[in-house]
C-alpha atoms as a PDB file:
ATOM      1  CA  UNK A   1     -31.936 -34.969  34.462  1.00  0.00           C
ATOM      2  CA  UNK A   2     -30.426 -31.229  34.903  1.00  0.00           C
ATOM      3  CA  UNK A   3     -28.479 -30.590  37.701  1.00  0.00           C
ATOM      4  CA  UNK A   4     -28.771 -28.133  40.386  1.00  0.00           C
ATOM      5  CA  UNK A   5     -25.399 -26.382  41.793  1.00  0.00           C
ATOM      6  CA  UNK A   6     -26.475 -24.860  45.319  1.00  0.00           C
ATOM      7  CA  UNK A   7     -24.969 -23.719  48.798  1.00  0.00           C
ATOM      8  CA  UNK A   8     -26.899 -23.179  52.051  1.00  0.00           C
ATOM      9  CA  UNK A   9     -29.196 -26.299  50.954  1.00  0.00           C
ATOM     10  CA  UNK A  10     -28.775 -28.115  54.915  1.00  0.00           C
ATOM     11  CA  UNK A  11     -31.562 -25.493  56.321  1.00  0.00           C
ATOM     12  CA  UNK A  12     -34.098 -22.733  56.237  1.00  0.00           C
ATOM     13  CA  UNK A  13     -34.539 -21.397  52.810  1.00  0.00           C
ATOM     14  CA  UNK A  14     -32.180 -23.465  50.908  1.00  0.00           C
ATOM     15  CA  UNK A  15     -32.936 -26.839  52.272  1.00  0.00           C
ATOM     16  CA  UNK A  16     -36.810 -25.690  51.010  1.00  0.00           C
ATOM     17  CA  UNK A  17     -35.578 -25.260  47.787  1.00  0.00           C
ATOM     18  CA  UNK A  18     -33.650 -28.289  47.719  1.00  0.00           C
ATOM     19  CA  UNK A  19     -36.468 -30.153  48.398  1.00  0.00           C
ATOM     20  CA  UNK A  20     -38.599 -29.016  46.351  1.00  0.00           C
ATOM     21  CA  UNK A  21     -36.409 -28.967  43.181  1.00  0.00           C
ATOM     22  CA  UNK A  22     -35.329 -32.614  43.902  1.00  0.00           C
ATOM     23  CA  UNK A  23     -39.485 -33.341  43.733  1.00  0.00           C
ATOM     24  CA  UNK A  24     -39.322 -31.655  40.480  1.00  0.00           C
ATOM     25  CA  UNK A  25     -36.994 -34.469  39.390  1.00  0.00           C
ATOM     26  CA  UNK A  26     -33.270 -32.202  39.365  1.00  0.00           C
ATOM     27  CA  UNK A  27     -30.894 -33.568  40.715  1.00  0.00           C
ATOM     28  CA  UNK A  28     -29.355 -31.185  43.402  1.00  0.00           C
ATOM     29  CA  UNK A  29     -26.009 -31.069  44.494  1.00  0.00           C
ATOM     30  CA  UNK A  30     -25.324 -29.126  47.792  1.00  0.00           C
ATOM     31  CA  UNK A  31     -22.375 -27.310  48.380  1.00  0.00           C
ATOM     32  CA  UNK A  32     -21.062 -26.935  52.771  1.00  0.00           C
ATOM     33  CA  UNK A  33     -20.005 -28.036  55.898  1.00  0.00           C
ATOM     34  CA  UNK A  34     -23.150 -30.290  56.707  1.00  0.00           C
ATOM     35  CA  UNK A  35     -24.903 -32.296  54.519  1.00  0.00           C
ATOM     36  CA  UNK A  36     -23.384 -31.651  51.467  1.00  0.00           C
ATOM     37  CA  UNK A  37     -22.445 -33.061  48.819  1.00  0.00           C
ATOM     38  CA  UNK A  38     -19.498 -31.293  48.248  1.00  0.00           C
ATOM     39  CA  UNK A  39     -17.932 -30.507  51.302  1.00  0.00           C
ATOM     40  CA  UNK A  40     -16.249 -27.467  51.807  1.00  0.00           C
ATOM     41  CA  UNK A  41     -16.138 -24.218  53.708  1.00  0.00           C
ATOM     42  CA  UNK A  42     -17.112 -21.428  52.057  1.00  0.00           C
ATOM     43  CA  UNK A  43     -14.882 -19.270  53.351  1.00  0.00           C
ATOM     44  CA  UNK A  44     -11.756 -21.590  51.692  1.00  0.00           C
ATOM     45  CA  UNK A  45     -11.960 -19.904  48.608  1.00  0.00           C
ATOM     46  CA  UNK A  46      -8.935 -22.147  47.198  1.00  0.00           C
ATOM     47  CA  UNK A  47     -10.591 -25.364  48.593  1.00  0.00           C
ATOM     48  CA  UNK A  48     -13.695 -24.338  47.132  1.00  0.00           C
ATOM     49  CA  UNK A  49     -12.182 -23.616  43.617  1.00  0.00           C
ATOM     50  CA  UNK A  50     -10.574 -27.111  43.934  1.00  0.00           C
ATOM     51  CA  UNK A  51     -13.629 -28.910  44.923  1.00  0.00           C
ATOM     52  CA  UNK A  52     -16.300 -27.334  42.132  1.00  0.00           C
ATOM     53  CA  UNK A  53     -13.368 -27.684  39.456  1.00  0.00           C
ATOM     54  CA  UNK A  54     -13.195 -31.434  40.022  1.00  0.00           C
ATOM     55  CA  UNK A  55     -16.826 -31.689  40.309  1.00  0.00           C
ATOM     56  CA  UNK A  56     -17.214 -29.921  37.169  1.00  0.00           C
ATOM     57  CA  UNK A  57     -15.425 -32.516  35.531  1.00  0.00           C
ATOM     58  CA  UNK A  58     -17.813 -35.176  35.547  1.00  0.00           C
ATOM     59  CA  UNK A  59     -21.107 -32.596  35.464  1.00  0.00           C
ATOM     60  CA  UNK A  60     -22.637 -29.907  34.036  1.00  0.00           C
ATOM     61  CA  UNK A  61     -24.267 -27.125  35.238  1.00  0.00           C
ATOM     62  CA  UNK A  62     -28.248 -26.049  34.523  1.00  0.00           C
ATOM     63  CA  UNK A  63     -28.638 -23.819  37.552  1.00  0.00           C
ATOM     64  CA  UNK A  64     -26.329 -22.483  40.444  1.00  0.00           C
ATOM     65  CA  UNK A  65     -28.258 -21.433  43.448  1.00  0.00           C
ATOM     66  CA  UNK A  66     -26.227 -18.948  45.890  1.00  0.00           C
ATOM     67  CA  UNK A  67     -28.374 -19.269  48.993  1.00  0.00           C
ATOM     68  CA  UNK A  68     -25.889 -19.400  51.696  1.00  0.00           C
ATOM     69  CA  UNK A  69     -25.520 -16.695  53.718  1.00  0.00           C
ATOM     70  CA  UNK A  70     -25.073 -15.076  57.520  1.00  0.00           C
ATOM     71  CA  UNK A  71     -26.360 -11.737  59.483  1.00  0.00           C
ATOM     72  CA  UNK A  72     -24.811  -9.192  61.646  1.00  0.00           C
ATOM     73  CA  UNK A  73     -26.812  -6.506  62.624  1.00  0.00           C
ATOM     74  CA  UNK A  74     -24.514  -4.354  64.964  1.00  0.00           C
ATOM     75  CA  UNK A  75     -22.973  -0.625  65.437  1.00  0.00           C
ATOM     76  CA  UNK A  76     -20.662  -0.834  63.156  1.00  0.00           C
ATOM     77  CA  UNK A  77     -17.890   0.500  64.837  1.00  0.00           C
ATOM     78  CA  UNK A  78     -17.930  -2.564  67.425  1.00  0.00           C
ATOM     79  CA  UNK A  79     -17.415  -4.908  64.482  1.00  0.00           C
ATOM     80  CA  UNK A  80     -14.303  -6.831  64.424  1.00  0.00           C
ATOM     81  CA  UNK A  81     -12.126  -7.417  61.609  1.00  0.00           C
ATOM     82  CA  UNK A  82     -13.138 -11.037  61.727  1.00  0.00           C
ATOM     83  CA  UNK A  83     -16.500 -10.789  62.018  1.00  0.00           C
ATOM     84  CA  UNK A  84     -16.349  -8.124  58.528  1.00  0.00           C
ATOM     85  CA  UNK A  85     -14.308 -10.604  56.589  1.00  0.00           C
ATOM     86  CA  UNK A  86     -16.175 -13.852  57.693  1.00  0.00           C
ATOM     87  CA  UNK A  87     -19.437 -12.216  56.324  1.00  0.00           C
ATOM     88  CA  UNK A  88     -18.299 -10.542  53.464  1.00  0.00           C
ATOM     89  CA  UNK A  89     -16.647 -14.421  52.191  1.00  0.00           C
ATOM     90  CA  UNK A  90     -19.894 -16.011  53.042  1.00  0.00           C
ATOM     91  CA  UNK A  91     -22.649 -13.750  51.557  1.00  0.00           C
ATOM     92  CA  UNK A  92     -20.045 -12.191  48.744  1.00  0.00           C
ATOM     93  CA  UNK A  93     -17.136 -13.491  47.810  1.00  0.00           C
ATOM     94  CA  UNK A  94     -18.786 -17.319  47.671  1.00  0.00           C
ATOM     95  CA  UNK A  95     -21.151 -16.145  45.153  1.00  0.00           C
ATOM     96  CA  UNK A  96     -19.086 -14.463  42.922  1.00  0.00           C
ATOM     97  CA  UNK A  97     -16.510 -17.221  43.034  1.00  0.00           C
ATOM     98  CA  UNK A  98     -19.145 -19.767  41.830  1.00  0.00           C
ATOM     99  CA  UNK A  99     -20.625 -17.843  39.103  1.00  0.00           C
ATOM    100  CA  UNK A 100     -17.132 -17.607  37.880  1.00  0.00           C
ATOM    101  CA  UNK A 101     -16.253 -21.381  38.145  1.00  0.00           C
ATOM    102  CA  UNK A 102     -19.615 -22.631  36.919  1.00  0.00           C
ATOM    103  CA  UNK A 103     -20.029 -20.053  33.871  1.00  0.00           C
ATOM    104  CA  UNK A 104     -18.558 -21.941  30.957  1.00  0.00           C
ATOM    105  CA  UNK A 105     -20.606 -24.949  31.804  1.00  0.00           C
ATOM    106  CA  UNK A 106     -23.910 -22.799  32.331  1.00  0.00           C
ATOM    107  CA  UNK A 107     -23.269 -21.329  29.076  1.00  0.00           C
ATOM    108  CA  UNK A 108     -23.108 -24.367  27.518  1.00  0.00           C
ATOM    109  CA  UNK A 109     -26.740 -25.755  28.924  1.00  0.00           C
ATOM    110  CA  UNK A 110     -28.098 -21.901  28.497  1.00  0.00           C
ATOM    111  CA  UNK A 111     -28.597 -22.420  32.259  1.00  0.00           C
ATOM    112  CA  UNK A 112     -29.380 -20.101  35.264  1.00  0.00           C
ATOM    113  CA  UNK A 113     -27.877 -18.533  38.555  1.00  0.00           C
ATOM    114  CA  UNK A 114     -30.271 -17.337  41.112  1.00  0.00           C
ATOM    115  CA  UNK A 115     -29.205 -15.356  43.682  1.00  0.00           C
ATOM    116  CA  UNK A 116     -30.900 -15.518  47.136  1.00  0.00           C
ATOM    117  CA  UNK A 117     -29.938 -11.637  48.476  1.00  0.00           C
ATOM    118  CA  UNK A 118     -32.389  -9.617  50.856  1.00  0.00           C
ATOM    119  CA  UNK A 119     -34.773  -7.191  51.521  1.00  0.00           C
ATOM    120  CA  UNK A 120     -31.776  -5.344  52.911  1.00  0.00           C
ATOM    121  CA  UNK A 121     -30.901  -5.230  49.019  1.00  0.00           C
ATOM    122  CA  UNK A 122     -33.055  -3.004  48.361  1.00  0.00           C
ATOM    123  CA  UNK A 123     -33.161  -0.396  50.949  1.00  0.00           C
ATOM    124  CA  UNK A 124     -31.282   1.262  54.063  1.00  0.00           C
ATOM    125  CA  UNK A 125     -31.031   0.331  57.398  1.00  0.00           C
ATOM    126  CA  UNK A 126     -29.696   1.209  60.555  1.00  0.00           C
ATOM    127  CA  UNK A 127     -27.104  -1.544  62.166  1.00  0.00           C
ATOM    128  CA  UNK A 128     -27.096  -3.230  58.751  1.00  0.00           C
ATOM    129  CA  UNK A 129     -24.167  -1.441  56.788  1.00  0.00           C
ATOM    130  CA  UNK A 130     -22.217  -4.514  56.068  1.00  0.00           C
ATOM    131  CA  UNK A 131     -24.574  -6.798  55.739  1.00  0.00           C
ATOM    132  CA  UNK A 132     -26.315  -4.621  53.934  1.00  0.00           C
ATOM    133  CA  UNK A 133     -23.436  -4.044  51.355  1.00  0.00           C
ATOM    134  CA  UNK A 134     -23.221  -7.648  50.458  1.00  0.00           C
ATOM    135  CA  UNK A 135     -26.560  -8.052  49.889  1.00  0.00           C
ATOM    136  CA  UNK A 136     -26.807  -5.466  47.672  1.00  0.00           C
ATOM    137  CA  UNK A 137     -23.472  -6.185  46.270  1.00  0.00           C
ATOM    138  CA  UNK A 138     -24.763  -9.728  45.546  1.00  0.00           C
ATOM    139  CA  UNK A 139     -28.015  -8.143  43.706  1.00  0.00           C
ATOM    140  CA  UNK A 140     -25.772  -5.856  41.775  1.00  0.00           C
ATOM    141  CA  UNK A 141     -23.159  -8.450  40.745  1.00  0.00           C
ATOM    142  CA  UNK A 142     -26.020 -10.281  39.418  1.00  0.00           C
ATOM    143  CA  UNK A 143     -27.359  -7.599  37.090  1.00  0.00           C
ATOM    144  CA  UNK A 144     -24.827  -6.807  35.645  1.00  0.00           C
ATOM    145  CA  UNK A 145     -23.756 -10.192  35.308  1.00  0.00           C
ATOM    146  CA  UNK A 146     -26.761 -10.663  33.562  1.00  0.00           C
ATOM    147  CA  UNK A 147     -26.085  -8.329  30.787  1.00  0.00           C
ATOM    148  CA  UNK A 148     -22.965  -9.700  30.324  1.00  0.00           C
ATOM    149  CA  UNK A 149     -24.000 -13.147  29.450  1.00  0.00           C
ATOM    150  CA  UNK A 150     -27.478 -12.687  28.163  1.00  0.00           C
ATOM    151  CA  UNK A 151     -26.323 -13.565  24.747  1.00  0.00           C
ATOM    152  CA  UNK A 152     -25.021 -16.508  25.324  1.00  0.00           C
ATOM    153  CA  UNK A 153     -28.634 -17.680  26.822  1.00  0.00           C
ATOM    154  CA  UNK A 154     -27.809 -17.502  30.533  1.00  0.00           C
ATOM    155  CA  UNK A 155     -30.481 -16.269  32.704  1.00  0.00           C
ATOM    156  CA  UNK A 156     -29.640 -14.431  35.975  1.00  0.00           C
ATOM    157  CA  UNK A 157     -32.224 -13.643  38.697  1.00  0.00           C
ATOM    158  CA  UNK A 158     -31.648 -11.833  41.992  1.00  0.00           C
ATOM    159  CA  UNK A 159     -34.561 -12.661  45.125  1.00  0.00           C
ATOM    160  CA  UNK A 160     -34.875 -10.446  47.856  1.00  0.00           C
ATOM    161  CA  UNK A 161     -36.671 -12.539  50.319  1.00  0.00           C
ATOM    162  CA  UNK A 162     -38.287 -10.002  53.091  1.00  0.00           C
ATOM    163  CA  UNK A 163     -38.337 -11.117  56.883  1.00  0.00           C
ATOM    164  CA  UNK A 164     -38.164 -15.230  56.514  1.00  0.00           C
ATOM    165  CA  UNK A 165     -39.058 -17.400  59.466  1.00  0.00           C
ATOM    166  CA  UNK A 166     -35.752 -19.734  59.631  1.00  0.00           C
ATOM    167  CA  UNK A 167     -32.868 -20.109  61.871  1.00  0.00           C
ATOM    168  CA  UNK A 168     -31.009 -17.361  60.307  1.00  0.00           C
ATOM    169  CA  UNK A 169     -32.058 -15.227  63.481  1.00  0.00           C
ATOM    170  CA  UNK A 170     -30.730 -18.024  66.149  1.00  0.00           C
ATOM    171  CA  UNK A 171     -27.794 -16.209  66.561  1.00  0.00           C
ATOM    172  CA  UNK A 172     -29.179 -12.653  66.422  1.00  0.00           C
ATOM    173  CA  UNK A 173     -31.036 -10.183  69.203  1.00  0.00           C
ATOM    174  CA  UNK A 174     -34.164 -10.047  67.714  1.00  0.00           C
ATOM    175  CA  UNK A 175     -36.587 -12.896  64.861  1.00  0.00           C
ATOM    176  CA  UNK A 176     -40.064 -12.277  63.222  1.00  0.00           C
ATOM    177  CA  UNK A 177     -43.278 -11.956  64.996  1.00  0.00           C
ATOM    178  CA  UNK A 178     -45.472 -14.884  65.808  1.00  0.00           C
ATOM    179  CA  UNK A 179     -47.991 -13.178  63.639  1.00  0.00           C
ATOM    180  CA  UNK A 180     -47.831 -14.973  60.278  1.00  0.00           C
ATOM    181  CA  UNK A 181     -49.101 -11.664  58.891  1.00  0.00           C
ATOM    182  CA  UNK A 182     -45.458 -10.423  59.329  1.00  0.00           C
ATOM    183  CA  UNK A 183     -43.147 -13.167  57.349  1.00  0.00           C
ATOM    184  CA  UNK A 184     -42.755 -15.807  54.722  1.00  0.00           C
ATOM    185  CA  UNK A 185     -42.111 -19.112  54.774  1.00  0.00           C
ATOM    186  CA  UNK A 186     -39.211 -21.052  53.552  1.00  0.00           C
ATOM    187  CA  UNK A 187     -41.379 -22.690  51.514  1.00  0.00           C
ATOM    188  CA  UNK A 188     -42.528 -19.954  49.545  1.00  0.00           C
ATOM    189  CA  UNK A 189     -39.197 -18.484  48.973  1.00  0.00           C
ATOM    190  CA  UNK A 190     -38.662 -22.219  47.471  1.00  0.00           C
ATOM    191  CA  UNK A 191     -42.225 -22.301  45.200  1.00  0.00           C
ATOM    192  CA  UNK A 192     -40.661 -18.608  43.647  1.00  0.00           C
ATOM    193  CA  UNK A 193     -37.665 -20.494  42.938  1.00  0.00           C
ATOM    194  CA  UNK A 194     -39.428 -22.807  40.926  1.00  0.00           C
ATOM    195  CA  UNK A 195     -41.721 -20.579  39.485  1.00  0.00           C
ATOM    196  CA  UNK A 196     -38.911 -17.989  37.993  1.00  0.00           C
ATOM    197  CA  UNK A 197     -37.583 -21.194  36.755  1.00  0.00           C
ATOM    198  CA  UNK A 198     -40.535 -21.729  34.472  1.00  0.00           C
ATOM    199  CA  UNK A 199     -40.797 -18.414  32.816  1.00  0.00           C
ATOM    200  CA  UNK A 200     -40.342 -17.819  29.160  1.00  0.00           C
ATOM    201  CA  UNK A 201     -38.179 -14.695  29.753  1.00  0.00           C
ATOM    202  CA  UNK A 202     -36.201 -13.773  32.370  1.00  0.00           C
ATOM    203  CA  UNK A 203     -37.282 -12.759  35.821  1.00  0.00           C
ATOM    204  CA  UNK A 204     -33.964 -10.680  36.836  1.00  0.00           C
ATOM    205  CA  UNK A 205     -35.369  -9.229  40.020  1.00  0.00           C
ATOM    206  CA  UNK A 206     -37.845 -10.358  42.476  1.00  0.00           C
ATOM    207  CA  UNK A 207     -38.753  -8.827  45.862  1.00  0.00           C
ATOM    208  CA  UNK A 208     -41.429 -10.759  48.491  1.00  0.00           C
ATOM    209  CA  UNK A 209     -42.487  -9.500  51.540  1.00  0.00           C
ATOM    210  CA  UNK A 210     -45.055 -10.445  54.160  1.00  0.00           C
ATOM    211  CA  UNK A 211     -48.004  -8.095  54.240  1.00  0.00           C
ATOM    212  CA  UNK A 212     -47.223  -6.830  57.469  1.00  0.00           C
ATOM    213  CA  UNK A 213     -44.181  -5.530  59.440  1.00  0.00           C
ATOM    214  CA  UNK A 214     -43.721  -6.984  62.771  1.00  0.00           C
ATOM    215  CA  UNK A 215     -40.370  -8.006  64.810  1.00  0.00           C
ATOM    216  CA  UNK A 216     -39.716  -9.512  68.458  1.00  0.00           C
ATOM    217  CA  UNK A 217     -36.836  -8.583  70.558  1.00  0.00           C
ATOM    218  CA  UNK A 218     -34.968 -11.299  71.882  1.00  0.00           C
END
């Protein structure tokens, strides 16, 4: 059975993927604070190299899914220093970390990391500079990860998931429309997952979007 290395698997888009990857008979492994199955804080970048190294022990690795991740959509002069470095560890430094720690083993299965980034990836917008430049910085890293390691059979595939209806906007001032014109579902971020999976090739960069804009103030 391969194994699936993941983070933000306890809701929203991640927990969609988990469950439908452990339908698809893998065997996924969860990575954070709640339901996990390693537990760790993302943000303890020495607990977290301590924790994947021992897991990696006993298991391989046939995909790593980076799916974690937080928003901040503020001026960004009224950003603390806190706030900058708790988001940049989470949607960032995590990630990179990861790919580092699980690379030997996913060269060794030919496996494949898939990045969850953003719309924000992709384009500019106001209020969004940081979280915009880990987004990006996540889609980037993973590009040019790619060519690095295309050789040795790893694959390396970067989503950019448009406006999602999860609780990723609890905490923020404003969440998609009611209109399901204007967002996806967790659910189909997770059936892209699977689908990139299948390819013959490698699917390096995929953007979805809802076929409509629409946002609600909070």
């Amino acid at each position: 059975m391969k194994k699936i290395l993941m983070t933000g698997g306890s809701s929203g888009i991640g927990k969609a993927i988990k469950d439908i990857l452990t339908c698809k008979d893998y065997q996924v492994f969860n990575i954070g604070r709640k339901e996990a199955d390693i537990t760790c804080d993302l943000r303890d970048t020495e607990a977290l190299e301590t924790k994947v190294k021992e897991w990696l022990k006993t298991h391989e690795v046939d995909v790593l899914i980076n799916c974690a991740g937080i928003g901040l959509f503020d001026p960004h002069e009224t950003l603390s220093i806190a706030k900058i470095k708790n988001l940049i560890d989470i949607n960032l430094t995590a990630p990179i970390v990861l790919s580092s720690l699980c690379l030997r083993s996913l060269q060794k299965t030919q496996g494949h990391i898939i990045n969850i980034t953003s719309i924000e990836a992709t384009r500019h917008a106001k209020y969004s500079a940081l979280y915009t430049a880990t987004k990006s910085g996540l889609r980037d890293f993973g590009h040019c990860l790619f060519e690095e390691v295309r050789k040795s059979g790893v694959k390396v595939t970067s989503i950019n998931p448009d406006m999602t209806q999860t609780p990723f906007f609890d905490e923020l001032h404003f969440k998609p429309s009611d209109d399901e014109a204007t967002h996806l579902l967790p659910q189909t971020i997770a059936k892209s997952v699977w689908d990139v999976l299948q390819i013959q090739g490698v699917v390096t960069d995929l953007t979805i979007r809802p076929q409509k804009v629409g946002i609600a103030k909070r």
